[in-house]
Structure formats: structure tokens, C-alpha cells
C-alpha atoms as a PDB file:
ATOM      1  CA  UNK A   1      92.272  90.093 113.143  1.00  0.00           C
ATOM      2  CA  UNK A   2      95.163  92.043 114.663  1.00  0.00           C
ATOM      3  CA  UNK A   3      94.132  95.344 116.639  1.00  0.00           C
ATOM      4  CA  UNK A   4      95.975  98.105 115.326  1.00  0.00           C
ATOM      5  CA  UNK A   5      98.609  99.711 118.108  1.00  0.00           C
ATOM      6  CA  UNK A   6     100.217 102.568 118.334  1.00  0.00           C
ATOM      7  CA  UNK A   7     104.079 103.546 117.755  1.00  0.00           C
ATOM      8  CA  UNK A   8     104.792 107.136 119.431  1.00  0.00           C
ATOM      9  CA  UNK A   9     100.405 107.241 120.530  1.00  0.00           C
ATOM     10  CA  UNK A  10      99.236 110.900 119.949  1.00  0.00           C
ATOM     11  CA  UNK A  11      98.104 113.029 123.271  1.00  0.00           C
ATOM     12  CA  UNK A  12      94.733 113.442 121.759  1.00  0.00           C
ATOM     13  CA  UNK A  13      92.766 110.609 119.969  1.00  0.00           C
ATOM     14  CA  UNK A  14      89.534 109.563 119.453  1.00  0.00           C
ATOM     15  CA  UNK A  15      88.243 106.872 117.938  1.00  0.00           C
ATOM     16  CA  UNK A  16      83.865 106.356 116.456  1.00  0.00           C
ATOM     17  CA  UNK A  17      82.722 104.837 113.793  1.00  0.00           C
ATOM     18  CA  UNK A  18      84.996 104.120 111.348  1.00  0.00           C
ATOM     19  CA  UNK A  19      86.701 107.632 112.084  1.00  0.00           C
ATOM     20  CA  UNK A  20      90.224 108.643 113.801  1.00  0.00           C
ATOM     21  CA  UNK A  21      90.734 111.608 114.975  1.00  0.00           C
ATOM     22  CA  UNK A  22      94.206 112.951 116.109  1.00  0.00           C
ATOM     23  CA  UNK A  23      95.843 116.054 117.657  1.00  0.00           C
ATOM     24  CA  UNK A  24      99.497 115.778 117.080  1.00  0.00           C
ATOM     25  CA  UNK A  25     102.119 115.699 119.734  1.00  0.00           C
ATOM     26  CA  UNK A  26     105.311 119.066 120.223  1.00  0.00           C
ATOM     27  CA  UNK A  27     107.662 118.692 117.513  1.00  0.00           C
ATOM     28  CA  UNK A  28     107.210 115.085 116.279  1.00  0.00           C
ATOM     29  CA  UNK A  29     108.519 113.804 113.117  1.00  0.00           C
ATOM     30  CA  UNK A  30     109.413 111.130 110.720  1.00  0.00           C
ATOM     31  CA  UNK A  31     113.117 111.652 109.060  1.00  0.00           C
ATOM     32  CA  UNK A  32     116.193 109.755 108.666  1.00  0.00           C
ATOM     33  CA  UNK A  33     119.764 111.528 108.204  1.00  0.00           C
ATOM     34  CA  UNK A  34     119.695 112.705 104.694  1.00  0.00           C
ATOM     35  CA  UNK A  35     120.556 116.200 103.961  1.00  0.00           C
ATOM     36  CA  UNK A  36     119.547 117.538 107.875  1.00  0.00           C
ATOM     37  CA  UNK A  37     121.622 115.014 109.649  1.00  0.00           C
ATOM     38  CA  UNK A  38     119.167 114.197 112.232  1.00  0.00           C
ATOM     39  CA  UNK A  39     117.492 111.029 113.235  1.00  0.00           C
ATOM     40  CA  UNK A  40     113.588 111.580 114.285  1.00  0.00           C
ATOM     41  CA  UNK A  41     111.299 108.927 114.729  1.00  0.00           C
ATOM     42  CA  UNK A  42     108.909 110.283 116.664  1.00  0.00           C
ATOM     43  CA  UNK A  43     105.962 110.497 114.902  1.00  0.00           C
ATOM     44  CA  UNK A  44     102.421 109.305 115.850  1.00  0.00           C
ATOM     45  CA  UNK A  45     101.656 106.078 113.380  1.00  0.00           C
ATOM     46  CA  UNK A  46      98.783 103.242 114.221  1.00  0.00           C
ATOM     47  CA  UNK A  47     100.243 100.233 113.365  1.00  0.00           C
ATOM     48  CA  UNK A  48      98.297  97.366 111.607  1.00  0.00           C
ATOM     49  CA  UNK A  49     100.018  93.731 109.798  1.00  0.00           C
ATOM     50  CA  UNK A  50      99.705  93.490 106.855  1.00  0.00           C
ATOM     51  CA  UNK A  51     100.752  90.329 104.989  1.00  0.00           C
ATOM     52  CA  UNK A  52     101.843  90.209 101.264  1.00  0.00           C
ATOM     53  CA  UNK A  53     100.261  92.264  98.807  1.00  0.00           C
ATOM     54  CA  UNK A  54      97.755  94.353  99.616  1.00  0.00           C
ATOM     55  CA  UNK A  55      95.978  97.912  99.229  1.00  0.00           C
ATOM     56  CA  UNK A  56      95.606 100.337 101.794  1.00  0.00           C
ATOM     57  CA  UNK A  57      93.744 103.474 100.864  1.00  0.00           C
ATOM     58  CA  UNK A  58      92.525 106.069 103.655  1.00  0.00           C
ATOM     59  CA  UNK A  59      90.991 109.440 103.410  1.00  0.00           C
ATOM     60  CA  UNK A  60      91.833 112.231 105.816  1.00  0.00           C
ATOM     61  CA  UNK A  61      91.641 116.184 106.579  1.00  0.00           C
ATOM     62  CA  UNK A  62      93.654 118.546 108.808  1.00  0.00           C
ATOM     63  CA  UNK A  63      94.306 122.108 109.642  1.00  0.00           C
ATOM     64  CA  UNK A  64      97.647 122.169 108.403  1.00  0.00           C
ATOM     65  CA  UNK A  65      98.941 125.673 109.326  1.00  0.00           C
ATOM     66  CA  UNK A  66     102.558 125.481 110.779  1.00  0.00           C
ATOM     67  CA  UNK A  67     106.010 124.273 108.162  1.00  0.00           C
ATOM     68  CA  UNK A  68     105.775 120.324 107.380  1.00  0.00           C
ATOM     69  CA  UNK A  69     102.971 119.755 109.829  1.00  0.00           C
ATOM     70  CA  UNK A  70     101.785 116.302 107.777  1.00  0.00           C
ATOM     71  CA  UNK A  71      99.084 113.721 107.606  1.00  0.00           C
ATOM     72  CA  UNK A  72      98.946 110.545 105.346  1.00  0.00           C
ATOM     73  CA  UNK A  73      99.852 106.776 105.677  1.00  0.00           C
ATOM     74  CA  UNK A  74     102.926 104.911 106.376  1.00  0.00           C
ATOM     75  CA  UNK A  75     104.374 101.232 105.805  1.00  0.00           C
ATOM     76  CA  UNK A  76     106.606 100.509 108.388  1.00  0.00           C
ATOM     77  CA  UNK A  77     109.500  97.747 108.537  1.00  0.00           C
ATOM     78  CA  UNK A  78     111.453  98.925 110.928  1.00  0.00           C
ATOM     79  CA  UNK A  79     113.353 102.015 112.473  1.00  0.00           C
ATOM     80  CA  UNK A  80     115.368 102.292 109.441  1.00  0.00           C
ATOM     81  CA  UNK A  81     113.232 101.436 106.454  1.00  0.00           C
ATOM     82  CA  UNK A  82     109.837 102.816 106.046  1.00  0.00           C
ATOM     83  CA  UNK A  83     107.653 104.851 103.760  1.00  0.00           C
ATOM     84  CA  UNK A  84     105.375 107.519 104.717  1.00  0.00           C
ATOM     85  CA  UNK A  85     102.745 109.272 102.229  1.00  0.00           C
ATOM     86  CA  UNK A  86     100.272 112.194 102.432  1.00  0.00           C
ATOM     87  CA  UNK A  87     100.328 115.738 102.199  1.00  0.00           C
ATOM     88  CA  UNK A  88     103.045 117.788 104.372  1.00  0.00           C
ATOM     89  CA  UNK A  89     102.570 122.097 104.654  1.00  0.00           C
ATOM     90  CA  UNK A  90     105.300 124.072 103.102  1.00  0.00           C
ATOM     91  CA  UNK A  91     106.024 127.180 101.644  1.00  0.00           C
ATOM     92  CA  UNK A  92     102.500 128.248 102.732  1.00  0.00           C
ATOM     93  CA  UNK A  93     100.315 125.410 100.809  1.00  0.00           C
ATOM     94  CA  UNK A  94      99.630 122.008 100.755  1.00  0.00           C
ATOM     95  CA  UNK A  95     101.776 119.711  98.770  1.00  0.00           C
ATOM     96  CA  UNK A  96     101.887 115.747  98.345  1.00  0.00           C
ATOM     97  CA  UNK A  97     104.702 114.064  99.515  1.00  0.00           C
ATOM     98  CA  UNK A  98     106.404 110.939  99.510  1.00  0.00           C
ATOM     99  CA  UNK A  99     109.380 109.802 101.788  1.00  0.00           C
ATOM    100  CA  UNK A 100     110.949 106.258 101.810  1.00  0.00           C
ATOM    101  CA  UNK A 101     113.545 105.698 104.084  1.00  0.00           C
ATOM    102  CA  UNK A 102     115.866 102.471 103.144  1.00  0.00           C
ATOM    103  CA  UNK A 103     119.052 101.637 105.895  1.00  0.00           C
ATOM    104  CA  UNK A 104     118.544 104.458 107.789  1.00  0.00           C
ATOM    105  CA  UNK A 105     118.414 107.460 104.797  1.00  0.00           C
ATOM    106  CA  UNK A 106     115.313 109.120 103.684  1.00  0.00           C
ATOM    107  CA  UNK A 107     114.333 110.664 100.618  1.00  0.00           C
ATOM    108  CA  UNK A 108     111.382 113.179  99.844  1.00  0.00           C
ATOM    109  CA  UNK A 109     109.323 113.826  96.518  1.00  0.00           C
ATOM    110  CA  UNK A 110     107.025 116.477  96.577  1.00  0.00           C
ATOM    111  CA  UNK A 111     104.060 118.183  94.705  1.00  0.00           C
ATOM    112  CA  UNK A 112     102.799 120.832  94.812  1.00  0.00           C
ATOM    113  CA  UNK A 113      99.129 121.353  95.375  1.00  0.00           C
ATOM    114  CA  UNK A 114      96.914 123.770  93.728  1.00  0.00           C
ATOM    115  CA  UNK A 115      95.701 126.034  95.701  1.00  0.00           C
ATOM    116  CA  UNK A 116      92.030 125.378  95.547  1.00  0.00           C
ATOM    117  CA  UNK A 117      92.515 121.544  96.474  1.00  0.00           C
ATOM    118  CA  UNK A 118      89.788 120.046  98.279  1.00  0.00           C
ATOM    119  CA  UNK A 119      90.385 119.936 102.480  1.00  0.00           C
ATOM    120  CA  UNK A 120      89.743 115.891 102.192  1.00  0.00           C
ATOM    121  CA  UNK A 121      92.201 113.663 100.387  1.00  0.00           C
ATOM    122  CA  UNK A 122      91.802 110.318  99.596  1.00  0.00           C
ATOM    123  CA  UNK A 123      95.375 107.970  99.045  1.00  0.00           C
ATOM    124  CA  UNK A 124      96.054 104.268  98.230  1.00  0.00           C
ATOM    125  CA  UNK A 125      99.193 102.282  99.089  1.00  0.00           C
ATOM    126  CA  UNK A 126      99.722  98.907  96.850  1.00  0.00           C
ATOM    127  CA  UNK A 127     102.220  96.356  97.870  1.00  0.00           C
ATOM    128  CA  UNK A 128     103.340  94.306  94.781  1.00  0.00           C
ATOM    129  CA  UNK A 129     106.153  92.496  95.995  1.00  0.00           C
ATOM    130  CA  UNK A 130     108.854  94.675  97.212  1.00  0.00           C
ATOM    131  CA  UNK A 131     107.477  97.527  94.723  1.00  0.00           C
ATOM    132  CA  UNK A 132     105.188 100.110  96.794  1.00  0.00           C
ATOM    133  CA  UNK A 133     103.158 101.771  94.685  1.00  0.00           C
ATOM    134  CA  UNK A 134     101.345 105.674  95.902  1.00  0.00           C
ATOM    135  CA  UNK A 135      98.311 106.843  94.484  1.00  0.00           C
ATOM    136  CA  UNK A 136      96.344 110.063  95.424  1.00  0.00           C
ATOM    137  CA  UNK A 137      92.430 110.318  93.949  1.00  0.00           C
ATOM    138  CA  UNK A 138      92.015 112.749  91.362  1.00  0.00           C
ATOM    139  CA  UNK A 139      88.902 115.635  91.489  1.00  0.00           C
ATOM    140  CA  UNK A 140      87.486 113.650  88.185  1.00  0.00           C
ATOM    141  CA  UNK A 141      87.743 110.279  90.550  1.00  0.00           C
ATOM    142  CA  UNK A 142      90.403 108.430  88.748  1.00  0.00           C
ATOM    143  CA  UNK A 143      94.097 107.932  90.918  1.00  0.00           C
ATOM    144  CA  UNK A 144      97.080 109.169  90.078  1.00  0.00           C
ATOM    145  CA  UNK A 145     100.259 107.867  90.179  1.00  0.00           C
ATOM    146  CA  UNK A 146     102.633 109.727  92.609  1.00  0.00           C
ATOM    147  CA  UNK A 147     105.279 107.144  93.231  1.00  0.00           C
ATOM    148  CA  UNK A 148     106.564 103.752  92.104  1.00  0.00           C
ATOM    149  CA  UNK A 149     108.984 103.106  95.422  1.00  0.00           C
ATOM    150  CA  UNK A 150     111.492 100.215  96.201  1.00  0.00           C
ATOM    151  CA  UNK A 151     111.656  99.232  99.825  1.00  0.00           C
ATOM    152  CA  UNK A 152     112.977  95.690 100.922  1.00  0.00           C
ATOM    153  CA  UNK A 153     110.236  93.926 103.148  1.00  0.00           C
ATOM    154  CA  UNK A 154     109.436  90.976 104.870  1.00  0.00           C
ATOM    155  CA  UNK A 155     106.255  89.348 103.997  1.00  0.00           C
ATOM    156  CA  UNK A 156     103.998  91.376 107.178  1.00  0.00           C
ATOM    157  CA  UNK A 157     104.702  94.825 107.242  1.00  0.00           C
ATOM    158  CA  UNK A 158     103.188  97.206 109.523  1.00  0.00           C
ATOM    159  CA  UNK A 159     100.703  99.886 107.661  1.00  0.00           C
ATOM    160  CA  UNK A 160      97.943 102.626 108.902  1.00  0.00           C
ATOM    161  CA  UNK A 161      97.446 106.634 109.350  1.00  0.00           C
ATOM    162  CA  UNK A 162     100.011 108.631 109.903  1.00  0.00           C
ATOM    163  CA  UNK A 163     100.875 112.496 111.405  1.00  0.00           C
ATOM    164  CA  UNK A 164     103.061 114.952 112.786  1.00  0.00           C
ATOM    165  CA  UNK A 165     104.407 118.006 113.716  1.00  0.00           C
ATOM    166  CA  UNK A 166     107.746 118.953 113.041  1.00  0.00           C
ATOM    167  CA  UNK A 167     108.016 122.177 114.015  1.00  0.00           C
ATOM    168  CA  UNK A 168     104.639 122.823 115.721  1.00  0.00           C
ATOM    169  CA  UNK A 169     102.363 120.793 118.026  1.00  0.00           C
ATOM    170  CA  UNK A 170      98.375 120.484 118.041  1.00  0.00           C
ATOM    171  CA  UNK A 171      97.646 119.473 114.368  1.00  0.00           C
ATOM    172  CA  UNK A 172      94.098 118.127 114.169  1.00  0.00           C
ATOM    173  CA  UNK A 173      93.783 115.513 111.720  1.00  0.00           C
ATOM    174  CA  UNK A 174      90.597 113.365 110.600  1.00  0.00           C
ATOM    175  CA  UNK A 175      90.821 109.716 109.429  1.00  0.00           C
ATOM    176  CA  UNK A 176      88.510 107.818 107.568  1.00  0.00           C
ATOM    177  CA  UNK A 177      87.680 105.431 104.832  1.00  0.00           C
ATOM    178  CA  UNK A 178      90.764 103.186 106.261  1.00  0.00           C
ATOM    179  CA  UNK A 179      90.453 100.127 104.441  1.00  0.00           C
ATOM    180  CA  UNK A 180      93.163  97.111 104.277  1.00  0.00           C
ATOM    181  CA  UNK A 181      92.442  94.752 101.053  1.00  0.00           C
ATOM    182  CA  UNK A 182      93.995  92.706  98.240  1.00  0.00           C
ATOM    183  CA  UNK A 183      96.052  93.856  96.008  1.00  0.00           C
ATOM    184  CA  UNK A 184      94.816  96.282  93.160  1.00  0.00           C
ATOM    185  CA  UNK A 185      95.692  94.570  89.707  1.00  0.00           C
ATOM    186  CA  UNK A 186      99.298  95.212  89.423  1.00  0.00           C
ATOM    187  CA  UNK A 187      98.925  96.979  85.857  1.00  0.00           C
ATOM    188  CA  UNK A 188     100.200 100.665  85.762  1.00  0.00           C
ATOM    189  CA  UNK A 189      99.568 101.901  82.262  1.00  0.00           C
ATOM    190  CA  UNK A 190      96.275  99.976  80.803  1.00  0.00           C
ATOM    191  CA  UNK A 191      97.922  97.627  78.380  1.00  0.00           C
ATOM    192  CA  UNK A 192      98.277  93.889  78.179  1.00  0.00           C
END
């Protein structure tokens, strides 16, 4: 087994039993071109292969306080195709958000989270194929669907947590839970 490695390594992390722990680096970020016209790929990501299908799912917590500070997971190709997942701060709450970035343009979905969401959330990536599929865990403990993504990949892609700080510096973020596995069944909607 592959160790995982850093692209852009935090100035703060720590690393114990089974959890990560991260304090972001001034103004880092993850964005490609679309609509601001700027190129940033500094973010802090910890890289791990990952080799056709598979499941990723992570939990993690963080004192978002400053615009689009952001902590989730990421699949990463290359430079210019990637998709990063998690919740990013704006407008003064937390929301869930989805970017994929295909030949050097990003996109962004986003949800907004109620107000009394719980500090810890749990996400799951699924590979199936060159679909990506992004789940977040629901209070009642069932996942829901927050994205069905295209993204053209070789067969290893890099995967693992994910954060920055846009605007800001110092966002403390905990990891944990970070599992790598098979596939989930690739069923969506519970019929045969």
C-alpha cells in the first residue's frame, strides 16, 4: 500500500490514530478560470491511488468562520481536471458544495445548509467508471445524493481530504473515518 503524500502540504498537521488534523495555509484555494478568471491550485490535498472503482467516504469538522474557507475530499487527475467535495462557508453558513473542474474550467453546485447542521459531516465519493458519484450522510443515517459528476480518468486517480482558505488563513480542520474501499453497488434509485 501506497503512503498518501501531500500536494501543496499544510503548515500545521498532525497525524494519530486514524485522525488528521490540519490548519490551513494564507489564501489557498482550489479554482480553475470560470467566471473569476483566475487559476489557483494551491490548496492543501493528501494524495492517495486509487485504482478503478472505488468508495471513499471521510468524516471531518472545522471552524469555518472566514468566506469559502472549505473542507471535504477531492479526486485528483491532474492540474486541470479534478473534483473537490465538502462543505465551503458563504454568506455566513455552511453550505455543501461540489466543484469539478474538466480541461482547465471549474464549475460549483451548492447547498445550502440548515442552520442547525451538525459540526461533523460525514461524505462518500463512488467511482463507477468515469461517473463520480457525491453523497453526504443524512441526520436519519441514510446518504444523499448531491451529485452525479462526469470527469474523464485514467484507471488510478489520486483521492483523500481536502482544505483551504481562500480568503483567510488558519482554518482548523479534523479528519477522520477516511476509508478507501470497493465500489458501493452502482444502483441510484432502488430498482432492478
Amino acid at each position: 500500500m501506497t503512503e498518501p503524500s501531500w500536494i501543496n502540504q499544510p503548515p500545521v498537521w498532525h497525524e494519530a490514530d486514524g485522525v488528521l488534523e490540519v490548519e490551513t495555509g494564507k489564501e489557498t484555494d482550489w479554482w480553475n478560470n470560470t467566471f473569476y478568471g483566475f487559476l489557483h491550485d494551491t490548496g492543501h490535498f493528501r494524495a492517495e491511488p486509487a485504482t478503478g472503482d472505488f468508495t471513499y467516504s471521510l468524516s471531518f469538522s472545522a471552524a469555518y468562520e472566514t468566506l469559502f474557507d472549505q473542507a471535504g475530499a477531492m479526486v485528483y487527475v491532474d492540474a486541470r481536471n479534478w473534483l473537490k467535495a465538502g462543505i465551503e462557508f458563504a454568506d455566513g453558513r455552511m453550505n455543501f458544495s461540489v466543484v469539478v473542474t474538466r480541461d482547465d474550467q471549474s464549475d460549483w453546485s451548492v447547498m445550502q445548509l440548515p442552520p442547525d447542521t451538525a459540526p461533523t459531516v460525514t461524505l462518500r465519493l463512488s467511482r463507477h467508471g468515469e461517473s463520480l458519484r457525491i453523497e453526504r450522510l443524512a441526520p436519519d443515517g441514510t446518504w444523499w445524493l448531491a451529485r452525479l459528476a462526469y470527469l474523464t480518468m485514467p484507471d488510478t486517480v489520486s483521492i483523500g481530504p481536502m482544505c483551504c482558505s481562500p480568503v483567510g488563513e488558519g482554518l482548523k480542520v479534523r479528519f477522520e473515518n477516511m476509508t478507501l474501499a470497493p465500489a458501493i453497488p452502482r444502483e441510484l434509485h432502488g430498482v432492478g
